[in-house]
PDB file of N, CA and C in Angstrom:
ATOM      1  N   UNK A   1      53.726 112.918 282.751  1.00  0.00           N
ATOM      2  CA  UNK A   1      54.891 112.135 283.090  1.00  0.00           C
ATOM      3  C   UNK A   1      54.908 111.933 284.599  1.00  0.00           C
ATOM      4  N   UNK A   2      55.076 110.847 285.134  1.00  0.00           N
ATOM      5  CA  UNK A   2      55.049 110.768 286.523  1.00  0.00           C
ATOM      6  C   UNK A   2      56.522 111.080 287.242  1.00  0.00           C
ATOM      7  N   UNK A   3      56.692 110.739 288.520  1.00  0.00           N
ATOM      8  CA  UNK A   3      57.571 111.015 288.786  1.00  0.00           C
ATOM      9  C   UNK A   3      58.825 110.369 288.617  1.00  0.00           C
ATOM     10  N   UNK A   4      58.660 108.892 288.978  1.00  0.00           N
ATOM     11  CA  UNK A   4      59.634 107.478 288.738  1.00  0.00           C
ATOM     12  C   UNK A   4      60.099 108.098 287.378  1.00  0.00           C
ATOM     13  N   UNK A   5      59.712 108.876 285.857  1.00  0.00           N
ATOM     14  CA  UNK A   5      60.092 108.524 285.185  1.00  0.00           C
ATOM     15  C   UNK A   5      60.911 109.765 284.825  1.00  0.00           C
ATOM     16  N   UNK A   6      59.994 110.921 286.020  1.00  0.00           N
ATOM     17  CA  UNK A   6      61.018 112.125 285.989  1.00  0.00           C
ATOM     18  C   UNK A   6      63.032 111.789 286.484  1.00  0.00           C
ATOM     19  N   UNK A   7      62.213 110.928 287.547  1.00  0.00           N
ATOM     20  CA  UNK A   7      64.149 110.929 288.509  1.00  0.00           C
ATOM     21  C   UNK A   7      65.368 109.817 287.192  1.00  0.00           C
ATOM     22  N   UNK A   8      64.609 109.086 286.386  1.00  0.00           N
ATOM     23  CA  UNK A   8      65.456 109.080 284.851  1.00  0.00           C
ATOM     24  C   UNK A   8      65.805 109.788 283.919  1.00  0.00           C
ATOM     25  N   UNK A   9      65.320 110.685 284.142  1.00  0.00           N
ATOM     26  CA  UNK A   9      65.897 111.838 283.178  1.00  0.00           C
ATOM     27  C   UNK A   9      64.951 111.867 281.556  1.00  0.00           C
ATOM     28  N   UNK A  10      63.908 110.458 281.849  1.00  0.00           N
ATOM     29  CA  UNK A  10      63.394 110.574 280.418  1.00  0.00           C
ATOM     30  C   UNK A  10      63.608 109.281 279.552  1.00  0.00           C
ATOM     31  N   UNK A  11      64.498 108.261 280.462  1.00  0.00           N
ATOM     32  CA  UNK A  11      65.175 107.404 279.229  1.00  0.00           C
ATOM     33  C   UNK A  11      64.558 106.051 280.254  1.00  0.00           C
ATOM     34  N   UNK A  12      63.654 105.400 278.902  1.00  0.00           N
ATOM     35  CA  UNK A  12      63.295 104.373 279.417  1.00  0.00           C
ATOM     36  C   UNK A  12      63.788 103.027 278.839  1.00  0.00           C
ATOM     37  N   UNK A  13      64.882 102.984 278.466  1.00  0.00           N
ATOM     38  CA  UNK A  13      65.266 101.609 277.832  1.00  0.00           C
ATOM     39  C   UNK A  13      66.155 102.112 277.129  1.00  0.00           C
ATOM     40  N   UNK A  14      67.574 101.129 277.435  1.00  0.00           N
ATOM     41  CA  UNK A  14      68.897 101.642 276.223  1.00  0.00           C
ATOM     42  C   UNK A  14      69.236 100.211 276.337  1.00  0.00           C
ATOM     43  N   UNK A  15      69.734 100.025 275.173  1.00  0.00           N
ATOM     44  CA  UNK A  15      70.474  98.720 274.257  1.00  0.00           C
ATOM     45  C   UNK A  15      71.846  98.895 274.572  1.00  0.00           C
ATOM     46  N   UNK A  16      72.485 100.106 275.002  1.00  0.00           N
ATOM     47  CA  UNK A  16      73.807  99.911 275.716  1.00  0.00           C
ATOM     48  C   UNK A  16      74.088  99.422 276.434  1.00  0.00           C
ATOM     49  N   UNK A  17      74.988  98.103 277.063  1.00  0.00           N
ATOM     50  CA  UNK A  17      75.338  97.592 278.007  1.00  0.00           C
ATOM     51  C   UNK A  17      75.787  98.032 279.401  1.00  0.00           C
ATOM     52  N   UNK A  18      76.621  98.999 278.863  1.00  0.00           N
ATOM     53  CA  UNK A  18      76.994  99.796 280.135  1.00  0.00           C
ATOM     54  C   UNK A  18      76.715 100.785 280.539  1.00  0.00           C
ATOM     55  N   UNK A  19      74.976 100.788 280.147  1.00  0.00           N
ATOM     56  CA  UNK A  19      75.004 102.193 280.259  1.00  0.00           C
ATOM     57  C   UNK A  19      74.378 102.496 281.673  1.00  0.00           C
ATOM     58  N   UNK A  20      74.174 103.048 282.566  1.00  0.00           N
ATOM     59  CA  UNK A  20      73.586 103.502 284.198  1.00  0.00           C
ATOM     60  C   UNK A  20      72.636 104.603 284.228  1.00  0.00           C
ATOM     61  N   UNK A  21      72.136 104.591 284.787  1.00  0.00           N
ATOM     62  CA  UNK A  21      71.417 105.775 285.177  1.00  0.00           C
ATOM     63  C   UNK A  21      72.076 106.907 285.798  1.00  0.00           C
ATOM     64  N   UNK A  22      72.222 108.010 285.842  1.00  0.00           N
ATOM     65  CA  UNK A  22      72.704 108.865 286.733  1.00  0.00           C
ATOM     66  C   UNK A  22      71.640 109.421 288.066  1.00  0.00           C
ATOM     67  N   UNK A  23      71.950 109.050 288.833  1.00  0.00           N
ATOM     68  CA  UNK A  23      70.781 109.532 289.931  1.00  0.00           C
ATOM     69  C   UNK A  23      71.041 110.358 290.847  1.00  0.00           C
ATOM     70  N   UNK A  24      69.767 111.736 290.312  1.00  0.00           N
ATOM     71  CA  UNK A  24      70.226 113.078 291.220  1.00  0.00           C
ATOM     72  C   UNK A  24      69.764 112.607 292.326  1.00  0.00           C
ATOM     73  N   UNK A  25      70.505 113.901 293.533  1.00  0.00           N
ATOM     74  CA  UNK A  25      70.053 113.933 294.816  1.00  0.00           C
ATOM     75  C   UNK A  25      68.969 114.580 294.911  1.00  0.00           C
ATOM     76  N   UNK A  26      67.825 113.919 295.869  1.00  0.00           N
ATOM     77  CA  UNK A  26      66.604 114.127 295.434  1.00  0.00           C
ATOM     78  C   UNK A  26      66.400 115.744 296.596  1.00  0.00           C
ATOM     79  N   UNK A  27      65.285 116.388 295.782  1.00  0.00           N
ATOM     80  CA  UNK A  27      65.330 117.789 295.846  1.00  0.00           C
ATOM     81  C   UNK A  27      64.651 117.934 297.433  1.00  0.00           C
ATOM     82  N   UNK A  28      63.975 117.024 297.935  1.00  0.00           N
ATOM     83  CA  UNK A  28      62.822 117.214 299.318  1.00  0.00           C
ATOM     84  C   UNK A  28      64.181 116.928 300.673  1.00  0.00           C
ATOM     85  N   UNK A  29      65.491 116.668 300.475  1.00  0.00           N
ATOM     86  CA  UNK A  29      66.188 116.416 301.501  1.00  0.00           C
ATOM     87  C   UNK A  29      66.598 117.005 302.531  1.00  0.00           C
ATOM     88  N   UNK A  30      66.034 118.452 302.157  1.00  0.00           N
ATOM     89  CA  UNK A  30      66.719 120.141 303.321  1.00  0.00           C
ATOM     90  C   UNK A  30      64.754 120.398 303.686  1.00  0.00           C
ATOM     91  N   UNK A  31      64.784 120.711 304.712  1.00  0.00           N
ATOM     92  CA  UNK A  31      63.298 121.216 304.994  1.00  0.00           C
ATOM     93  C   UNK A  31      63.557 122.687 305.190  1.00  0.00           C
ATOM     94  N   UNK A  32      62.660 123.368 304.357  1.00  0.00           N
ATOM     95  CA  UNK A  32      62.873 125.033 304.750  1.00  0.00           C
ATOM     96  C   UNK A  32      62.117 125.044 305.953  1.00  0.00           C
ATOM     97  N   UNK A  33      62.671 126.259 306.608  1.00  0.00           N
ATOM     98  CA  UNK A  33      62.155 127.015 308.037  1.00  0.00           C
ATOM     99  C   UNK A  33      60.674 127.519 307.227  1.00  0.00           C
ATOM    100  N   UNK A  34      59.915 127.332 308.544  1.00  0.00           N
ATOM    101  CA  UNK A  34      58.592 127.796 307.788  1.00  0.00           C
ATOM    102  C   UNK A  34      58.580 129.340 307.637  1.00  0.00           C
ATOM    103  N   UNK A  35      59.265 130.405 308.195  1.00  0.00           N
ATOM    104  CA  UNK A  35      59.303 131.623 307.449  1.00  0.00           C
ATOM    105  C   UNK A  35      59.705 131.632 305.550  1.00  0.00           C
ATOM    106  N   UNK A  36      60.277 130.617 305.543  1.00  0.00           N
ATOM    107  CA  UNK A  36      60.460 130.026 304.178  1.00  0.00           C
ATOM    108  C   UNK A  36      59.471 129.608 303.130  1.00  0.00           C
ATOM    109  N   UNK A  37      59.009 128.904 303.962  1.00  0.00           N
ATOM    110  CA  UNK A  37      57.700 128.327 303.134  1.00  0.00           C
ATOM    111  C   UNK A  37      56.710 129.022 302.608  1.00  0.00           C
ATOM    112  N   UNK A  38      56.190 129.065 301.429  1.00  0.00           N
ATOM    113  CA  UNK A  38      55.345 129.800 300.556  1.00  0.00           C
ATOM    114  C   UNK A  38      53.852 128.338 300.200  1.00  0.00           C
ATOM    115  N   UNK A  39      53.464 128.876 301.329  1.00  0.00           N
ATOM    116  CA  UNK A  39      52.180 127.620 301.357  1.00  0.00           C
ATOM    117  C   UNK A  39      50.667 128.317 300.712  1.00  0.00           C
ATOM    118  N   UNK A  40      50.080 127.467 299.953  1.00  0.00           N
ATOM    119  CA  UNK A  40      48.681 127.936 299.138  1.00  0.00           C
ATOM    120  C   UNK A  40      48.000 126.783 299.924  1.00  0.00           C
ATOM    121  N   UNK A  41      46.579 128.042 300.280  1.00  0.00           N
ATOM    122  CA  UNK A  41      45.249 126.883 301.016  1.00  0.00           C
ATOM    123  C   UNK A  41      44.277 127.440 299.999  1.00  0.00           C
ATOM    124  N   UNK A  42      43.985 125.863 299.590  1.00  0.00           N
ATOM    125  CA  UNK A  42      42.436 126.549 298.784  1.00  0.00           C
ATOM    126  C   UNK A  42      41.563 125.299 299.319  1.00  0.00           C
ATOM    127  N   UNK A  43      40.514 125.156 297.652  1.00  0.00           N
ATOM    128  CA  UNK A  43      39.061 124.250 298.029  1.00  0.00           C
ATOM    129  C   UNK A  43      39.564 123.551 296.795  1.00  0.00           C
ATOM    130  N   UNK A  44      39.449 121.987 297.368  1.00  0.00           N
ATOM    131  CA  UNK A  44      39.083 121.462 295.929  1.00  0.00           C
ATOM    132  C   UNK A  44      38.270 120.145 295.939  1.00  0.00           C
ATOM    133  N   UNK A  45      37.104 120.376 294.727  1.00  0.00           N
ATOM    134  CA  UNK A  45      36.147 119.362 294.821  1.00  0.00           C
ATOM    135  C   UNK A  45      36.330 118.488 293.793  1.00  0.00           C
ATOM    136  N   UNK A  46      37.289 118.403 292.805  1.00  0.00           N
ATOM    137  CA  UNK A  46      37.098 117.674 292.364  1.00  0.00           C
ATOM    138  C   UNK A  46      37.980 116.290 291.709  1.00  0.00           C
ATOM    139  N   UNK A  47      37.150 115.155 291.283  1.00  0.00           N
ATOM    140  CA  UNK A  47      37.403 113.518 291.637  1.00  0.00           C
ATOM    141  C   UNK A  47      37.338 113.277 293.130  1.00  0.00           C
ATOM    142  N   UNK A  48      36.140 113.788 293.548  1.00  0.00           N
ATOM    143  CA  UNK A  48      35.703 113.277 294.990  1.00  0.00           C
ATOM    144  C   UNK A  48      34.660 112.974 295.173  1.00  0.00           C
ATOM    145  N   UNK A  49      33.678 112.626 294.576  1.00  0.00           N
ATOM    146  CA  UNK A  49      32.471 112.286 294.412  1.00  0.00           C
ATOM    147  C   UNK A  49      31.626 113.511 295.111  1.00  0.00           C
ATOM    148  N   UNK A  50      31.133 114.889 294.626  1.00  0.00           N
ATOM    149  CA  UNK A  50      30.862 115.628 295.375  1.00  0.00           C
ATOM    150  C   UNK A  50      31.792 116.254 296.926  1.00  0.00           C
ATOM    151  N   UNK A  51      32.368 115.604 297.587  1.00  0.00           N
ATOM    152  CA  UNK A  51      32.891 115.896 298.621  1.00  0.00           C
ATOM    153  C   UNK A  51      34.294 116.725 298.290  1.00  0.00           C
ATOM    154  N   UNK A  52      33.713 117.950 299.436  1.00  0.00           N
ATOM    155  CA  UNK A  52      35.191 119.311 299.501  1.00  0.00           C
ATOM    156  C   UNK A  52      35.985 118.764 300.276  1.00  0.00           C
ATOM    157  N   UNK A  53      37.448 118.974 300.182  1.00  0.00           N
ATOM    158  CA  UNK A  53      38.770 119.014 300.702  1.00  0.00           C
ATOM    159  C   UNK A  53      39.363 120.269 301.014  1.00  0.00           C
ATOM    160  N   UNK A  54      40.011 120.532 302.030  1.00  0.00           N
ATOM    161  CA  UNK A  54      40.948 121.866 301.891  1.00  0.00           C
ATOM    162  C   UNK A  54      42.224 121.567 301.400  1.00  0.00           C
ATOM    163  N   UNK A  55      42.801 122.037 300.435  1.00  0.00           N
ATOM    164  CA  UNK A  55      44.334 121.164 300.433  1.00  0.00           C
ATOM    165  C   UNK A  55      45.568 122.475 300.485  1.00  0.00           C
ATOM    166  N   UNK A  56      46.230 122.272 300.689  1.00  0.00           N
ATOM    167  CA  UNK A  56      47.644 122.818 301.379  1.00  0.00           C
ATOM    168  C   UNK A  56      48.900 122.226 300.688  1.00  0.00           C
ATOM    169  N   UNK A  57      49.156 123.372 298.871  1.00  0.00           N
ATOM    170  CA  UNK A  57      50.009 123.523 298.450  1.00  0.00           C
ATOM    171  C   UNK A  57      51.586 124.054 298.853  1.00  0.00           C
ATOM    172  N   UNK A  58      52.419 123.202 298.116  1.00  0.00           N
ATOM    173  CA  UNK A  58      54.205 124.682 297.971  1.00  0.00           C
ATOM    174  C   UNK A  58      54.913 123.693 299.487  1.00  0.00           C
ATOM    175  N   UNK A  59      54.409 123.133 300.434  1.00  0.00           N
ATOM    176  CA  UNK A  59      55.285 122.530 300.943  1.00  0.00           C
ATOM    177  C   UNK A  59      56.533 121.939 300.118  1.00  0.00           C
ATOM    178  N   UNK A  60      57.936 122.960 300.824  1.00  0.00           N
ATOM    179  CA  UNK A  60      59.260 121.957 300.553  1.00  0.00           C
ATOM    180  C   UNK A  60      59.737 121.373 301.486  1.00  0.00           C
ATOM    181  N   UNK A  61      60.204 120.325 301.495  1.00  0.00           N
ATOM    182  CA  UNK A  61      60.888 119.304 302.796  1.00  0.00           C
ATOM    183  C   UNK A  61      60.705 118.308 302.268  1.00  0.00           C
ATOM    184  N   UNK A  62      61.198 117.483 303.610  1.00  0.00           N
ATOM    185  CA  UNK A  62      60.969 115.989 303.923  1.00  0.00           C
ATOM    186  C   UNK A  62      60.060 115.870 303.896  1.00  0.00           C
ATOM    187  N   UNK A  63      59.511 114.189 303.601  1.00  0.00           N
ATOM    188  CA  UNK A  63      58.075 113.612 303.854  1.00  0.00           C
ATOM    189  C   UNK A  63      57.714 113.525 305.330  1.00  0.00           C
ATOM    190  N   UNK A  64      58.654 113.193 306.254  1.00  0.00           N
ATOM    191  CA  UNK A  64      58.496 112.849 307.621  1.00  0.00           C
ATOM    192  C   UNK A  64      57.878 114.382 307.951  1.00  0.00           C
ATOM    193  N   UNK A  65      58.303 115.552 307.682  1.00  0.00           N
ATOM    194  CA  UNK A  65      57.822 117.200 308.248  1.00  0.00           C
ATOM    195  C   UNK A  65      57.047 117.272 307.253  1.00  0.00           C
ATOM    196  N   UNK A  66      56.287 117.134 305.883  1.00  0.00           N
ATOM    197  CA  UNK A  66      55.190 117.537 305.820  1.00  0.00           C
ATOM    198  C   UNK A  66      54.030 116.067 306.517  1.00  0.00           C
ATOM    199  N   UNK A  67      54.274 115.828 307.021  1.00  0.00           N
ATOM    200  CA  UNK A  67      53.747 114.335 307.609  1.00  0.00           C
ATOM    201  C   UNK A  67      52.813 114.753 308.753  1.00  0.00           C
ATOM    202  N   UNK A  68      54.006 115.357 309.708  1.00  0.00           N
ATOM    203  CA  UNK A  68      53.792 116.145 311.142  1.00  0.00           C
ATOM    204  C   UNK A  68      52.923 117.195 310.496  1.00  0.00           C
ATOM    205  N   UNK A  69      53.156 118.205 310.119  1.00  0.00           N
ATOM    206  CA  UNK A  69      52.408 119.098 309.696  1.00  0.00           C
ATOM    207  C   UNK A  69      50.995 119.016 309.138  1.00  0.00           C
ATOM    208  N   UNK A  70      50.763 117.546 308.293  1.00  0.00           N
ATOM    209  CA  UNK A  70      49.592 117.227 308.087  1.00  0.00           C
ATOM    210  C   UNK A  70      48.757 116.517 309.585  1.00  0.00           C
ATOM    211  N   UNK A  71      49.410 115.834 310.167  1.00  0.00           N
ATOM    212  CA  UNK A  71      48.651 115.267 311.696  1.00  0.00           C
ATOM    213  C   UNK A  71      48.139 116.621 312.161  1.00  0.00           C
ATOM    214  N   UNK A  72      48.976 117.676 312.269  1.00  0.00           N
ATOM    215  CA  UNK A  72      48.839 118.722 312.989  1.00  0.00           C
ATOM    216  C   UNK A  72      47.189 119.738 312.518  1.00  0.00           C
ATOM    217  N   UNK A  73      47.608 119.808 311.406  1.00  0.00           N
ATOM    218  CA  UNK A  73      46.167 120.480 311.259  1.00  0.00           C
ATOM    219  C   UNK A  73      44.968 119.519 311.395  1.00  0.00           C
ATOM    220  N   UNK A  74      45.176 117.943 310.927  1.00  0.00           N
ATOM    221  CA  UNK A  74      43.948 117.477 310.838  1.00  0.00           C
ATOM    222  C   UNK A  74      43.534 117.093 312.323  1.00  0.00           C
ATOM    223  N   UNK A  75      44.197 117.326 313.320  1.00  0.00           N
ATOM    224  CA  UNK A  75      44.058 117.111 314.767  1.00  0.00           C
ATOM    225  C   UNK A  75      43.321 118.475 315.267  1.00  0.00           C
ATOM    226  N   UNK A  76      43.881 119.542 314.749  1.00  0.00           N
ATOM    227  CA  UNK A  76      43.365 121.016 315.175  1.00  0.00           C
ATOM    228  C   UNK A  76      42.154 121.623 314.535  1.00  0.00           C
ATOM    229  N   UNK A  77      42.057 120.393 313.837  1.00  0.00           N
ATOM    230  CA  UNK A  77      40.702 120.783 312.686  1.00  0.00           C
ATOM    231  C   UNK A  77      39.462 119.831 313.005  1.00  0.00           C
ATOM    232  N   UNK A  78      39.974 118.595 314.061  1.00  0.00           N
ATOM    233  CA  UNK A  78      39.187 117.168 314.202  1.00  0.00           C
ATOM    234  C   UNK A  78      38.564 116.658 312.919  1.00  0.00           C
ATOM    235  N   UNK A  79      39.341 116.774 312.100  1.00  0.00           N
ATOM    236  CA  UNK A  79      39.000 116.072 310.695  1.00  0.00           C
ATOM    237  C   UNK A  79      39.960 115.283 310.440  1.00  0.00           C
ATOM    238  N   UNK A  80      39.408 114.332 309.438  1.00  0.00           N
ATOM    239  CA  UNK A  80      40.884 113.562 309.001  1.00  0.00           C
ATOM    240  C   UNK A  80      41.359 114.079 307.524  1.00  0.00           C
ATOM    241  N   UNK A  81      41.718 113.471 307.101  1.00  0.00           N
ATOM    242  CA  UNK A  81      42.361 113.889 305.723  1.00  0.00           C
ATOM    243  C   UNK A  81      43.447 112.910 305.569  1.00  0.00           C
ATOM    244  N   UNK A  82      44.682 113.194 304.643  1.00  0.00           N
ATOM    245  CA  UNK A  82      45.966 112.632 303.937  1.00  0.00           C
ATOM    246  C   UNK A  82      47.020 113.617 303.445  1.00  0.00           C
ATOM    247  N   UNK A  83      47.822 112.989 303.446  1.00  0.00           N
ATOM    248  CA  UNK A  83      49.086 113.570 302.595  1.00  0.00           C
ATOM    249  C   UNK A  83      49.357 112.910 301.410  1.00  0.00           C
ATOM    250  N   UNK A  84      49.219 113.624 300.674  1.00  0.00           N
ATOM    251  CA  UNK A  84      49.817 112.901 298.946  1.00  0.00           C
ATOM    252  C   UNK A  84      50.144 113.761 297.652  1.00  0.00           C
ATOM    253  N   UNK A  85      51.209 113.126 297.257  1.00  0.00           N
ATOM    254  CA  UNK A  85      51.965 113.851 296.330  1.00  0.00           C
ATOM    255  C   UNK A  85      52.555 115.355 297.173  1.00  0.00           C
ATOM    256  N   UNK A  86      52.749 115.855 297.928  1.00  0.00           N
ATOM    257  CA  UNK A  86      53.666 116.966 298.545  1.00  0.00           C
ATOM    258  C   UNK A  86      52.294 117.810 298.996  1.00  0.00           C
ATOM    259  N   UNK A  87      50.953 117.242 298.991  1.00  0.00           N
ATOM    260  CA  UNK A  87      49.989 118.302 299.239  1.00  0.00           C
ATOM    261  C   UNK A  87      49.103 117.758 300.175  1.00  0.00           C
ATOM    262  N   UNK A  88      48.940 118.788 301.302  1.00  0.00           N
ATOM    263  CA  UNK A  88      48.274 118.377 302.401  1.00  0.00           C
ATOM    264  C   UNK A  88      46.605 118.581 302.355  1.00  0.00           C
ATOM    265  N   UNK A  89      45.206 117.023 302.253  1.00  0.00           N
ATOM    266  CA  UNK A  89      44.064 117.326 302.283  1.00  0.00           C
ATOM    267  C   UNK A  89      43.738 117.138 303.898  1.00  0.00           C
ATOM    268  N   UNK A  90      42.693 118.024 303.437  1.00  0.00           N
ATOM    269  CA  UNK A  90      41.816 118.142 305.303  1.00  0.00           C
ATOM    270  C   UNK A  90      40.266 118.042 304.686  1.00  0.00           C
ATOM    271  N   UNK A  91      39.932 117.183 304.984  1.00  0.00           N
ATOM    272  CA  UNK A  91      38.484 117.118 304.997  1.00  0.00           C
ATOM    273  C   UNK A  91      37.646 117.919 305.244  1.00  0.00           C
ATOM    274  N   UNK A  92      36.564 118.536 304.436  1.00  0.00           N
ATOM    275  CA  UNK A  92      35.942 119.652 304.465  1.00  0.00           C
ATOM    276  C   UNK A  92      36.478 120.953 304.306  1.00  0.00           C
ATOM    277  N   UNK A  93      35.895 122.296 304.342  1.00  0.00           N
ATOM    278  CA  UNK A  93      35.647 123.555 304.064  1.00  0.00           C
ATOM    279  C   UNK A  93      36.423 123.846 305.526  1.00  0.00           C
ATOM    280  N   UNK A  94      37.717 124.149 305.661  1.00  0.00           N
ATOM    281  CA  UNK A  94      38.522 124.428 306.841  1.00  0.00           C
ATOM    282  C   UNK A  94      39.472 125.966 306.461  1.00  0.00           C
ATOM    283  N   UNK A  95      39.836 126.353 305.366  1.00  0.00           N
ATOM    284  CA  UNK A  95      40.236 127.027 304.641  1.00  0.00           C
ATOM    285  C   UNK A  95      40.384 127.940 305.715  1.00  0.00           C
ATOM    286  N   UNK A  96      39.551 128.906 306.635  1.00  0.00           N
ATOM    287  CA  UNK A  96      39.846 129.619 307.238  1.00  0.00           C
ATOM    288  C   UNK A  96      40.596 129.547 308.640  1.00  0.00           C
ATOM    289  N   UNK A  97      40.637 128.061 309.269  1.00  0.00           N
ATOM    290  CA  UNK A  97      40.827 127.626 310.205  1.00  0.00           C
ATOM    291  C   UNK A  97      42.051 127.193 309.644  1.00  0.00           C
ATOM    292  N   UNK A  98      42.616 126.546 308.915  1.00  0.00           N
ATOM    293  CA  UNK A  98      44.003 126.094 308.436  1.00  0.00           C
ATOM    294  C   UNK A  98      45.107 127.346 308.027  1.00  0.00           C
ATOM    295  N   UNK A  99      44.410 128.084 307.092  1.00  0.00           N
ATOM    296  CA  UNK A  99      45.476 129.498 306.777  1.00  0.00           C
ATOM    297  C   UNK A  99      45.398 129.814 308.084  1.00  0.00           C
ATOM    298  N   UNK A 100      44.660 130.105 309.494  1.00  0.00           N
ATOM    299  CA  UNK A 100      45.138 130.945 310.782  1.00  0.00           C
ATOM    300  C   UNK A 100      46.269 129.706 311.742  1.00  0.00           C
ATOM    301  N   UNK A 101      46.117 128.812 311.324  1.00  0.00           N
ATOM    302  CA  UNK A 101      47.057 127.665 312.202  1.00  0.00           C
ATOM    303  C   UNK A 101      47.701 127.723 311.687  1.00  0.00           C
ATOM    304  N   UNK A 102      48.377 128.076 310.129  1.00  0.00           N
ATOM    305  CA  UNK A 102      49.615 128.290 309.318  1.00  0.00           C
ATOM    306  C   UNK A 102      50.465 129.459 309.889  1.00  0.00           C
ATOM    307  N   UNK A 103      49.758 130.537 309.574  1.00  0.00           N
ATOM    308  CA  UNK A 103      49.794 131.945 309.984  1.00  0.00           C
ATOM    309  C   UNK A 103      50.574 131.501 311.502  1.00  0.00           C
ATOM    310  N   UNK A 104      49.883 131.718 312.595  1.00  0.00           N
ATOM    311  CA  UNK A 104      50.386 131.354 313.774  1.00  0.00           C
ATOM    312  C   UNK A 104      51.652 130.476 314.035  1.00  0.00           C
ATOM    313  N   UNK A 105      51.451 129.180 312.899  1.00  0.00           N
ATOM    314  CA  UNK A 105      53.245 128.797 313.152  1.00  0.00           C
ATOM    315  C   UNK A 105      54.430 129.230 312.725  1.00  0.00           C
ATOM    316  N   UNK A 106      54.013 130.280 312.094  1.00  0.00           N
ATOM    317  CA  UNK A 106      55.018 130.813 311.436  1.00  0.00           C
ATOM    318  C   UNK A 106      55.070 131.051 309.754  1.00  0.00           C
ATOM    319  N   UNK A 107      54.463 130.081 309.560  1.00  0.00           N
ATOM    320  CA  UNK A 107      54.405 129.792 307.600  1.00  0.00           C
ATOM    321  C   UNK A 107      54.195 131.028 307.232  1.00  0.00           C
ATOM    322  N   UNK A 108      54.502 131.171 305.838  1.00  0.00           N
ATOM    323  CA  UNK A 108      54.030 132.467 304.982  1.00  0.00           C
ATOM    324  C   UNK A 108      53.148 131.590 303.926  1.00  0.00           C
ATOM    325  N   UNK A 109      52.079 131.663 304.559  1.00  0.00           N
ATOM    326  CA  UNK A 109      50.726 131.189 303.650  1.00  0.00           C
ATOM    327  C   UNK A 109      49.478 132.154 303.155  1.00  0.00           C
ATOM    328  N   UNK A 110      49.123 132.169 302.137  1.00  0.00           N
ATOM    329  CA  UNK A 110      47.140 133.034 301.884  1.00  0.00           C
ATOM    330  C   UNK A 110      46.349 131.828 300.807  1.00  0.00           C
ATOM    331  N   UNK A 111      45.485 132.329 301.022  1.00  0.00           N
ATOM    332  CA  UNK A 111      44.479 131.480 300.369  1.00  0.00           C
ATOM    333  C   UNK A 111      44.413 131.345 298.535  1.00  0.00           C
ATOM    334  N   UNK A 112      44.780 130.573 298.156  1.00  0.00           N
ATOM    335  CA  UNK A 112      44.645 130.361 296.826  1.00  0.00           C
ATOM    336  C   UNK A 112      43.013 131.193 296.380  1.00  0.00           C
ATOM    337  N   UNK A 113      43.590 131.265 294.646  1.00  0.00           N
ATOM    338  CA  UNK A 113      42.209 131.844 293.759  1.00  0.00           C
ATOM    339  C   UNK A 113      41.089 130.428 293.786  1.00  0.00           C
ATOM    340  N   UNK A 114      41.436 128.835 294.297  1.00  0.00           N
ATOM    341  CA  UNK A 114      40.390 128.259 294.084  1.00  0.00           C
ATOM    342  C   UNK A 114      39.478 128.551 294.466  1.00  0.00           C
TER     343      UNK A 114
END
């Protein structure tokens, strides 16, 4: 189920006239303090055509702060990467270099079983 069809509650078509959607307040609107944050770094290879990623689970917040946070490592890492779906990739095998730049800002991060 994707997400668009999560924030409906499930209901994709009613024959009721009056009927509305109810629309929650969406859950990413408070950014936790990164002593807060419970961040997972692992490896993942795959649907990449051979090529490793480090990616950087459990971010809660805003998109704009996991945004910054993604510039930040892929600048401290001189790799590029993306942000998508709430999870931060870094190009290549960085895993050890990303959990110590976590570590250091404060995050409560360890390395995933991937």
């Amino acid at each position: 189920m994707s997400k668009k069809s999560k924030e409906k509650d499930g209901v994709v078509y009613s024959t009721n006239p009056d009927f509305t959607y109810q629309n929650k307040p969406l859950q990413g609107t408070v950014t936790l303090s990164p002593a807060q944050q419970d961040l997972r770094v692992g490896l993942d290879k795959k649907n990449r055509g051979g090529k490793v990623v480090t990616i950087v689970t459990g971010f809660l917040g805003k998109d704009a702060d996991i945004e910054k946070l993604g510039k930040e490592l892929k600048s401290k890492c001189g790799v590029g990467g993306a942000v998508k779906d709430g999870d931060i990739l870094v190009q290549g095998d960085h895993r050890d270099r990303v959990l110590k730049i976590l570590l250091e800002s404060g995050y409560r991060a360890k390395k995933s079983g991937a």
